[in-house]
N, C-alpha and C. Protein backbone atom coordinates (compact mmCIF):
# COMPACT_ATOMS: atom_id res chain seq x y z
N UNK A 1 12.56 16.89 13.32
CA UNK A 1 12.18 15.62 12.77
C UNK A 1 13.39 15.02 12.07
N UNK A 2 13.55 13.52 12.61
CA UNK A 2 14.68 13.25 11.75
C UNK A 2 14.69 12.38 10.59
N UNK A 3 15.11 12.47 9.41
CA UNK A 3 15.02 12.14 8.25
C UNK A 3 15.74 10.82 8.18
N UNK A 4 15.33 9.53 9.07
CA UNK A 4 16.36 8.49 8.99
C UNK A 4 16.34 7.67 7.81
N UNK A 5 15.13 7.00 8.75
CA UNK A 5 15.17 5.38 7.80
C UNK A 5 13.56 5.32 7.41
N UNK A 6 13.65 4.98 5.73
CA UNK A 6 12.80 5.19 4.79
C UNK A 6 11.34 5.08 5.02
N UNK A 7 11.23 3.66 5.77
CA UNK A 7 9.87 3.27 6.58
C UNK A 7 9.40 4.63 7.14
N UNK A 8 10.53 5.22 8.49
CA UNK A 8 9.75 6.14 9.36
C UNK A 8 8.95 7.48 8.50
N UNK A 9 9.39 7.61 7.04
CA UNK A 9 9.39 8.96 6.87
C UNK A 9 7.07 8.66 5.92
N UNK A 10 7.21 7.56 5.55
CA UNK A 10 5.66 7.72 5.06
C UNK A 10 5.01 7.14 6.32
N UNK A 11 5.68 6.93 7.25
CA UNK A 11 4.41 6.65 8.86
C UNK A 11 4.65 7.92 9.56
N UNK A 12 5.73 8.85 9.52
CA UNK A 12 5.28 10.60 10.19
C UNK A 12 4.22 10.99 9.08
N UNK A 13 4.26 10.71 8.02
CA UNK A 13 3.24 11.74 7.15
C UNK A 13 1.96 11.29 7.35
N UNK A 14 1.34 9.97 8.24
CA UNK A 14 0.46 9.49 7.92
C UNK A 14 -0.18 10.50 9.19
N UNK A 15 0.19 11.59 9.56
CA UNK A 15 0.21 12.27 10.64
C UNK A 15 -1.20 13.41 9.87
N UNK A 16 -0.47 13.67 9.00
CA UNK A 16 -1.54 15.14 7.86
C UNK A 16 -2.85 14.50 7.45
N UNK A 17 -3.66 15.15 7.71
CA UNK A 17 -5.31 15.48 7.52
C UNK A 17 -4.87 14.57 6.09
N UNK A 18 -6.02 13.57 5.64
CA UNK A 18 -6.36 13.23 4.65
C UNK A 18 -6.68 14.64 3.03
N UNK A 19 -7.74 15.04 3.58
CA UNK A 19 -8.07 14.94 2.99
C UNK A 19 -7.87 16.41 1.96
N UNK A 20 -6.30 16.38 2.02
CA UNK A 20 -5.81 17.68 1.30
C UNK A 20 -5.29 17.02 -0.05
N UNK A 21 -5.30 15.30 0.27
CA UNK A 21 -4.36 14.79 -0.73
C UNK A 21 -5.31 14.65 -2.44
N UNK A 22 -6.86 14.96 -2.42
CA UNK A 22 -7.52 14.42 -4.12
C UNK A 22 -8.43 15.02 -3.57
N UNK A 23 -9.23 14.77 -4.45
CA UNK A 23 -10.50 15.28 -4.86
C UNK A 23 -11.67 14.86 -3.38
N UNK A 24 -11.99 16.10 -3.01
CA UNK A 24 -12.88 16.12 -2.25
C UNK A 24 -14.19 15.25 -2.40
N UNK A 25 -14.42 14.92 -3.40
CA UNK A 25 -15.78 14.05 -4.32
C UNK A 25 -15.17 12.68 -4.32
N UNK A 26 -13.95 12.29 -4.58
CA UNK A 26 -13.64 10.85 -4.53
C UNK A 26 -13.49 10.32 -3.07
N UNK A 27 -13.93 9.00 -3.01
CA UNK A 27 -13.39 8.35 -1.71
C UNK A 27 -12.62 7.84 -1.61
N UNK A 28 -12.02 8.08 -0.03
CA UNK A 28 -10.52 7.71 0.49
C UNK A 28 -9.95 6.43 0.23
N UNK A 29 -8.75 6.65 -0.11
CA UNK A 29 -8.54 5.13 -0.89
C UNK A 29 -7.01 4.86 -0.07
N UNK A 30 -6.35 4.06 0.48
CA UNK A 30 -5.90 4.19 1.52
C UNK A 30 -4.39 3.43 0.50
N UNK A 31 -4.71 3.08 -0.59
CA UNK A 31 -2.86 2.88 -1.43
C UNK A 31 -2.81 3.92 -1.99
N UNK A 32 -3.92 4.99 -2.53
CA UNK A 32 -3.22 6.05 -3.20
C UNK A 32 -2.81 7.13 -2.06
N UNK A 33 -3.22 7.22 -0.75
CA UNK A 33 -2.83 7.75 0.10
C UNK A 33 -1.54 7.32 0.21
N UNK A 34 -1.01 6.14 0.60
CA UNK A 34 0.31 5.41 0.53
C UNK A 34 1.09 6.00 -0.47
N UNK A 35 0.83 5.81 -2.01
CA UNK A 35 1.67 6.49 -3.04
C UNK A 35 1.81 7.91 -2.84
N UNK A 36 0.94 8.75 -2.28
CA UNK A 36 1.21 9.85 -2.15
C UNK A 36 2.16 10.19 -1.45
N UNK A 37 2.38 9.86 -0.24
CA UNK A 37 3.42 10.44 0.45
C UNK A 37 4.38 9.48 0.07
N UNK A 38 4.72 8.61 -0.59
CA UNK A 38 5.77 7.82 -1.18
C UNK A 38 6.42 9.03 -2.60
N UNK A 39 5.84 9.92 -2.85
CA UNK A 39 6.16 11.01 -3.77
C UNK A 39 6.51 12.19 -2.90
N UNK A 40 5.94 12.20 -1.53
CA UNK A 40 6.70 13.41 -0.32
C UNK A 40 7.90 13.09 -0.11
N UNK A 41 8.19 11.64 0.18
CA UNK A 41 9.85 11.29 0.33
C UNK A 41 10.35 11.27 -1.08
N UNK A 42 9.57 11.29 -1.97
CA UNK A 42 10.73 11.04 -2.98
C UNK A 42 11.28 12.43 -3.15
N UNK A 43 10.73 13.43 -2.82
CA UNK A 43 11.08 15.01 -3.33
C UNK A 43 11.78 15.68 -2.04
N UNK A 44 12.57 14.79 -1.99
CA UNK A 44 13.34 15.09 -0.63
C UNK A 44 12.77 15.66 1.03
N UNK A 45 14.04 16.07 1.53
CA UNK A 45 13.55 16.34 3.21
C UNK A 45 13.12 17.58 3.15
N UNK A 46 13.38 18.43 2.17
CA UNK A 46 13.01 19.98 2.51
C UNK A 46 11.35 19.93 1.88
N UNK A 47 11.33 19.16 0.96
CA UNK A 47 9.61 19.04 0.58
C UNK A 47 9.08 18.31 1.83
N UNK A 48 9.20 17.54 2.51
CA UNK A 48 8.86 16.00 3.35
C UNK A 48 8.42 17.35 4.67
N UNK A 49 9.35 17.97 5.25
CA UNK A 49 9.10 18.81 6.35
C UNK A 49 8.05 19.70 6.12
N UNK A 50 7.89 20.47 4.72
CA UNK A 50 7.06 21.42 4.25
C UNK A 50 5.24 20.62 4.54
N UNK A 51 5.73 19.66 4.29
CA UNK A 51 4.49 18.57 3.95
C UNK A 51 4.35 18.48 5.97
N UNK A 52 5.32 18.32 6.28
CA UNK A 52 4.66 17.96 7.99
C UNK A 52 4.48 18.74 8.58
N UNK A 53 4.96 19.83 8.50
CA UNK A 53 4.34 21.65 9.14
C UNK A 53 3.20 21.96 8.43
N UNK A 54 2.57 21.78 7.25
CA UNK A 54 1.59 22.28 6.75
C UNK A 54 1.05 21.06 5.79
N UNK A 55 0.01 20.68 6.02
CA UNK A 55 -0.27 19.31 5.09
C UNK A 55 -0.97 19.88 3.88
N UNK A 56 -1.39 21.04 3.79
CA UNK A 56 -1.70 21.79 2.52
C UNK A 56 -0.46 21.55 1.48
N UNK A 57 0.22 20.97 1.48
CA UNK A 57 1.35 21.29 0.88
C UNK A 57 1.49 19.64 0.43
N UNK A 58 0.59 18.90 0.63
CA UNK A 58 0.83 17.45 0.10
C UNK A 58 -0.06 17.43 -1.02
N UNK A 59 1.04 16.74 -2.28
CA UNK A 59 0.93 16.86 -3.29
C UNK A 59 -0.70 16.06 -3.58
N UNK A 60 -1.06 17.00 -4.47
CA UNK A 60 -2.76 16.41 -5.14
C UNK A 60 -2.36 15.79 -6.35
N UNK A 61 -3.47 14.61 -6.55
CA UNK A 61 -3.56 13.73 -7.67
C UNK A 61 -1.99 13.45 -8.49
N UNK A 62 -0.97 12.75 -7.70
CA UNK A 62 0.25 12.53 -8.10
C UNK A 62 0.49 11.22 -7.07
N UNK A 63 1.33 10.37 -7.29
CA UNK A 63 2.15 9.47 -6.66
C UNK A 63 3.68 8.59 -7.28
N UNK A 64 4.06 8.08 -6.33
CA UNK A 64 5.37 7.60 -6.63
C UNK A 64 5.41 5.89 -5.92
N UNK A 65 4.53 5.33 -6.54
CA UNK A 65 4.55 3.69 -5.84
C UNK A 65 5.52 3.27 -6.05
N UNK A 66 6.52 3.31 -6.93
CA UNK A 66 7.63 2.87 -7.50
C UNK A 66 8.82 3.04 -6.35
N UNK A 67 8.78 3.58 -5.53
CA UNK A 67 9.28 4.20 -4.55
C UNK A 67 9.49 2.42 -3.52
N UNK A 68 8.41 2.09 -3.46
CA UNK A 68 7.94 1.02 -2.36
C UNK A 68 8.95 -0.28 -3.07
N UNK A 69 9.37 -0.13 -4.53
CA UNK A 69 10.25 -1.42 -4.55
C UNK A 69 12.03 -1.00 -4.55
N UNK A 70 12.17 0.17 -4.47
CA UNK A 70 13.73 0.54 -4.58
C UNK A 70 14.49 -0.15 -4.15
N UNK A 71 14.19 -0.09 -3.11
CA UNK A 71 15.44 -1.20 -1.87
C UNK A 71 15.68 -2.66 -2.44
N UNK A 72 14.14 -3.19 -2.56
CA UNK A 72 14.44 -4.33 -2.56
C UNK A 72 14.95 -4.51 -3.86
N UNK A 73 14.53 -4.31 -5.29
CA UNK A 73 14.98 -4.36 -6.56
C UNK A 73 16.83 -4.14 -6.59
N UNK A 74 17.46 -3.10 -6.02
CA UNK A 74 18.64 -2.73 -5.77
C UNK A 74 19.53 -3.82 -5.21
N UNK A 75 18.97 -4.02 -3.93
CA UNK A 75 19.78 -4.92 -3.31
C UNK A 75 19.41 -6.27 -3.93
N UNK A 76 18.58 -7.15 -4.75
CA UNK A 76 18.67 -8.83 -5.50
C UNK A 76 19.06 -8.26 -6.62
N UNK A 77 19.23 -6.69 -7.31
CA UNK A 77 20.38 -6.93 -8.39
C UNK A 77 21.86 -6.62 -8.13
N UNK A 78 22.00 -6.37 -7.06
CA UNK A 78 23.29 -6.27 -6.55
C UNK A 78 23.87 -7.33 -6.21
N UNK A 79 22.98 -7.85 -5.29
CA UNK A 79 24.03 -9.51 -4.41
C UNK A 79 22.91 -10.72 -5.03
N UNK A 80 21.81 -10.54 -6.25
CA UNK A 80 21.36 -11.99 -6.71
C UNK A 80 20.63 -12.57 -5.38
N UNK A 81 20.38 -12.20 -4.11
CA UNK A 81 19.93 -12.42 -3.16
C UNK A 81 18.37 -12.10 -2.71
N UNK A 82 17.65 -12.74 -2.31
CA UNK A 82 16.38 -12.10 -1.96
C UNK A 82 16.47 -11.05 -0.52
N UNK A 83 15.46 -10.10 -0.54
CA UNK A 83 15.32 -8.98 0.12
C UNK A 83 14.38 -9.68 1.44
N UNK A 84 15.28 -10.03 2.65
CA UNK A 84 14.67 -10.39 3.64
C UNK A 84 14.64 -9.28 4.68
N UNK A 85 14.03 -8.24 4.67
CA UNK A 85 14.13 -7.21 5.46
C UNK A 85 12.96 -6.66 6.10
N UNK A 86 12.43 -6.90 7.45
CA UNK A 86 11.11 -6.10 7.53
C UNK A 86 11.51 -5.08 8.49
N UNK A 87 10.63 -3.72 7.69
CA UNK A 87 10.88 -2.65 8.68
C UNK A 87 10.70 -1.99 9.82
N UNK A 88 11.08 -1.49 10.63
CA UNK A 88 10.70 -1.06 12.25
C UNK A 88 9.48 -0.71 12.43
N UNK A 89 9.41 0.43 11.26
CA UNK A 89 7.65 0.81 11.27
C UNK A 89 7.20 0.48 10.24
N UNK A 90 5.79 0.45 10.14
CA UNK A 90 4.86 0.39 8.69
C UNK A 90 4.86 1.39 8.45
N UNK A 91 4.93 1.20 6.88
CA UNK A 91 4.54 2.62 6.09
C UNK A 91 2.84 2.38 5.73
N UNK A 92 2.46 1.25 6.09
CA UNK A 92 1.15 1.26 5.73
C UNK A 92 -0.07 2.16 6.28
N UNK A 93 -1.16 2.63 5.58
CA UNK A 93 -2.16 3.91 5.87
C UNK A 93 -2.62 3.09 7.04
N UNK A 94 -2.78 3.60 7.97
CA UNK A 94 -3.37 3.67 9.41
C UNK A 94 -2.56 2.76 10.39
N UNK A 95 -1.32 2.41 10.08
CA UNK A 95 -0.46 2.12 10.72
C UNK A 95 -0.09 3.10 11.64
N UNK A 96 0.40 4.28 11.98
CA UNK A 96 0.44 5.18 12.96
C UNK A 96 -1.06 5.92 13.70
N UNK A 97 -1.33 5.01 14.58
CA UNK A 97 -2.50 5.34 15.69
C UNK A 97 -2.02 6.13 16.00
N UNK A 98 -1.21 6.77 16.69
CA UNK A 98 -1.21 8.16 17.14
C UNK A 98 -1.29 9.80 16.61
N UNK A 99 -0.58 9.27 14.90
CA UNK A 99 -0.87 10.03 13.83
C UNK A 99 -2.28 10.50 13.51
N UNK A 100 -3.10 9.33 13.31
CA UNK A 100 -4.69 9.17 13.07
C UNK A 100 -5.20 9.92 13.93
N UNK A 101 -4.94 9.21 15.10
CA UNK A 101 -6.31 10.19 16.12
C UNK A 101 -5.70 11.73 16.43
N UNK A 102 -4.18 12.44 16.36
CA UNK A 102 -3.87 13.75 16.22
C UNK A 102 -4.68 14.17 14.93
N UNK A 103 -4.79 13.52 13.64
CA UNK A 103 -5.46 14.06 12.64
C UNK A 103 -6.81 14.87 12.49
C-alpha cells in the first residue's frame, strides 16, 4: 500500500468494518467515522497499515478533524492565497464503493 497523497490514505481506510470504530450501542455517524481515520493518518504509516491489515486496531472513541484543515490553513498562511485544490479521491465516508461492499 502506498502512503502517497493525503486524500488516498482516509478513502483506503474507508475499506475496515465500521463497526470496530465506538460503541456498539451508538449509531453510525459517518463524520466521526471521517475523524477517526483522520487520527489513523495522523499516527503515521506504520499505525495507518496496522489499521488496514487488521481493522481491530482502529482507534475507539478518539479523532483528529483538525487534520481535514492542515493543508489548506498552511498554504493561505504561507502565500495569503486561497486554497483552490480539489482532491483525486474523497476522503468522504462512503466515497469508496468498492471499500463498502468488500466491508
Amino acid at each position: 500500500m502506498r502512503f502517497s497523497h493525503p486524500s488516498s490514505s482516509p478513502y483506503q481506510l474507508v475499506q475496515s468494518p465500521t463497526s470496530t470504530y465506538t460503541d456498539p450501542d451508538e449509531p453510525f455517524d459517518v463524520d466521526w467515522f471521517l475523524y477517526a481515520r483522520c487520527c489513523v493518518v495522523a499516527n503515521g504509516r506504520k499505525f495507518y497499515e496496522a489499521v488496514l491489515a487488521n481493522p481491530e486496531n482502529m482507534p475507539k472513541n478518539i479523532e483528529f478533524e483538525a487534520l481535514l484543515r492542515v493543508a489548506r490553513r498552511a498554504h493561505e498562511l504561507k502565500t495569503g492565497a486561497e486554497f483552490d485544490f480539489v482532491p483525486p479521491l474523497s476522503y468522504e465516508t462512503f466515497s469508496n464503493k468498492a471499500g463498502w461492499a468488500a466491508a
